[in-house]
Protein backbone atom coordinates (compact mmCIF):
# COMPACT_ATOMS: atom_id res chain seq x y z
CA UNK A 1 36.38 -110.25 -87.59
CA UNK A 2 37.51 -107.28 -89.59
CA UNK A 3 33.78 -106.31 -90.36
CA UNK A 4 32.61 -106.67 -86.67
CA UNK A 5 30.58 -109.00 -84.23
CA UNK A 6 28.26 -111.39 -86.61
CA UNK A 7 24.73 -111.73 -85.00
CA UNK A 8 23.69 -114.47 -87.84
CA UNK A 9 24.60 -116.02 -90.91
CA UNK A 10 22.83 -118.53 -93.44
CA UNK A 11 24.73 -119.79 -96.46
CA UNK A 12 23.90 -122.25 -98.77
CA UNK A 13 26.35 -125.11 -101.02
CA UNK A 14 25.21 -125.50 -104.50
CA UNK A 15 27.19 -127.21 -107.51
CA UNK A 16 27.28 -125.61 -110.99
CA UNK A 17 26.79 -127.82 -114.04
CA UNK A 18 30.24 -129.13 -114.13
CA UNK A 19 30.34 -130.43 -110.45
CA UNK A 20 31.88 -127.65 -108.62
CA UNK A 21 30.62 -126.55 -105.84
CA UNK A 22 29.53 -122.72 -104.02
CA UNK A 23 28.19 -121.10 -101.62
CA UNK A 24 25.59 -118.46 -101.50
CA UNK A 25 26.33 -116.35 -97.70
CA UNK A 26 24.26 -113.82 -96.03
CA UNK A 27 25.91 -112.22 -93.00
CA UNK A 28 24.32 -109.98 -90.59
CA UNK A 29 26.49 -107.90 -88.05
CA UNK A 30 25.88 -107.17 -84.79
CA UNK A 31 26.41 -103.11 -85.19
CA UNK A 32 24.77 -100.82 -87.59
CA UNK A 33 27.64 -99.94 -89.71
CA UNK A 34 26.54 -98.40 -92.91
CA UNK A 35 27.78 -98.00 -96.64
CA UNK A 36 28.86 -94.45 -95.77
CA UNK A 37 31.44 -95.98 -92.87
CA UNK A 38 32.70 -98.66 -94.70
CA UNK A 39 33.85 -96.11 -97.53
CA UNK A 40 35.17 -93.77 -94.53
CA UNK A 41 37.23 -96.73 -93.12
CA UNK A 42 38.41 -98.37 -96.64
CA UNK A 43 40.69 -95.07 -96.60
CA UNK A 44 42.85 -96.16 -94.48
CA UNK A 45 45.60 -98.97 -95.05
CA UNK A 46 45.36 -101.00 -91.47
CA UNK A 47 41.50 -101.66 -92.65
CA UNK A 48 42.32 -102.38 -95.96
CA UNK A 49 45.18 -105.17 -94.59
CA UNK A 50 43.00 -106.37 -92.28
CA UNK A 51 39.60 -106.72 -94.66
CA UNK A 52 42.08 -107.79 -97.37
CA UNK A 53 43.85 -110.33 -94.51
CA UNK A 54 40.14 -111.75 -93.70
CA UNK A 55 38.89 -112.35 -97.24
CA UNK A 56 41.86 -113.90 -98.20
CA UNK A 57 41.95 -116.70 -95.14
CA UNK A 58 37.70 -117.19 -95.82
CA UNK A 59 37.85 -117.35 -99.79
CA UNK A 60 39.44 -121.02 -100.58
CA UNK A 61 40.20 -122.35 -104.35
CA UNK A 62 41.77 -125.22 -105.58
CA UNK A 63 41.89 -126.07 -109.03
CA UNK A 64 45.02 -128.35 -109.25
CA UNK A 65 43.24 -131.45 -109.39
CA UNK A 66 40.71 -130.11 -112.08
CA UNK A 67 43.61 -129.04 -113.91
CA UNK A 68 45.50 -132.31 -113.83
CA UNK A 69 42.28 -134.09 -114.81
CA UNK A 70 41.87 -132.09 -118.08
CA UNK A 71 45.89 -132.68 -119.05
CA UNK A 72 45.07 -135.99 -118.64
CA UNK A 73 41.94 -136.09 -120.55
CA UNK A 74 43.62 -133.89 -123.78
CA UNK A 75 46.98 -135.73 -123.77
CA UNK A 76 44.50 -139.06 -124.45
């Protein structure tokens, strides 16, 4: 991935009051990259695309169906 080799990951799914769900994600990578590199290699625009790239294909939303539901419920 854009941030390296993952050696392990744990994540949790919890809902919120409402129903929808989350997830709670701890990642550890398999190199010792530190704060100090990541704000070295956010300079330049082929990480940016490709961290902006990843997050974008891992972070999912869809709200269409919650959306229709509420129409539904105020036009009653």
């Amino acid at each position: 991935g854009v941030l390296g080799p993952v050696k392990a990951y744990f994540g949790t799914v919890e809902s919120q009051g409402r129903g929808s769900l989350h997830l709670h994600l701890l990642i550890w990578l398999d190199h010792d990259m530190k704060p100090a590199d990541m704000k070295e290699k956010i300079q330049y625009a082929t990480f940016r695309n490709k961290l902006k790239a990843y997050l974008e294909d891992i972070i999912k939303e869809d709200l269409d169906d919650f959306k229709d539901k509420q129409m539904i419920e105020s036009s009653n």
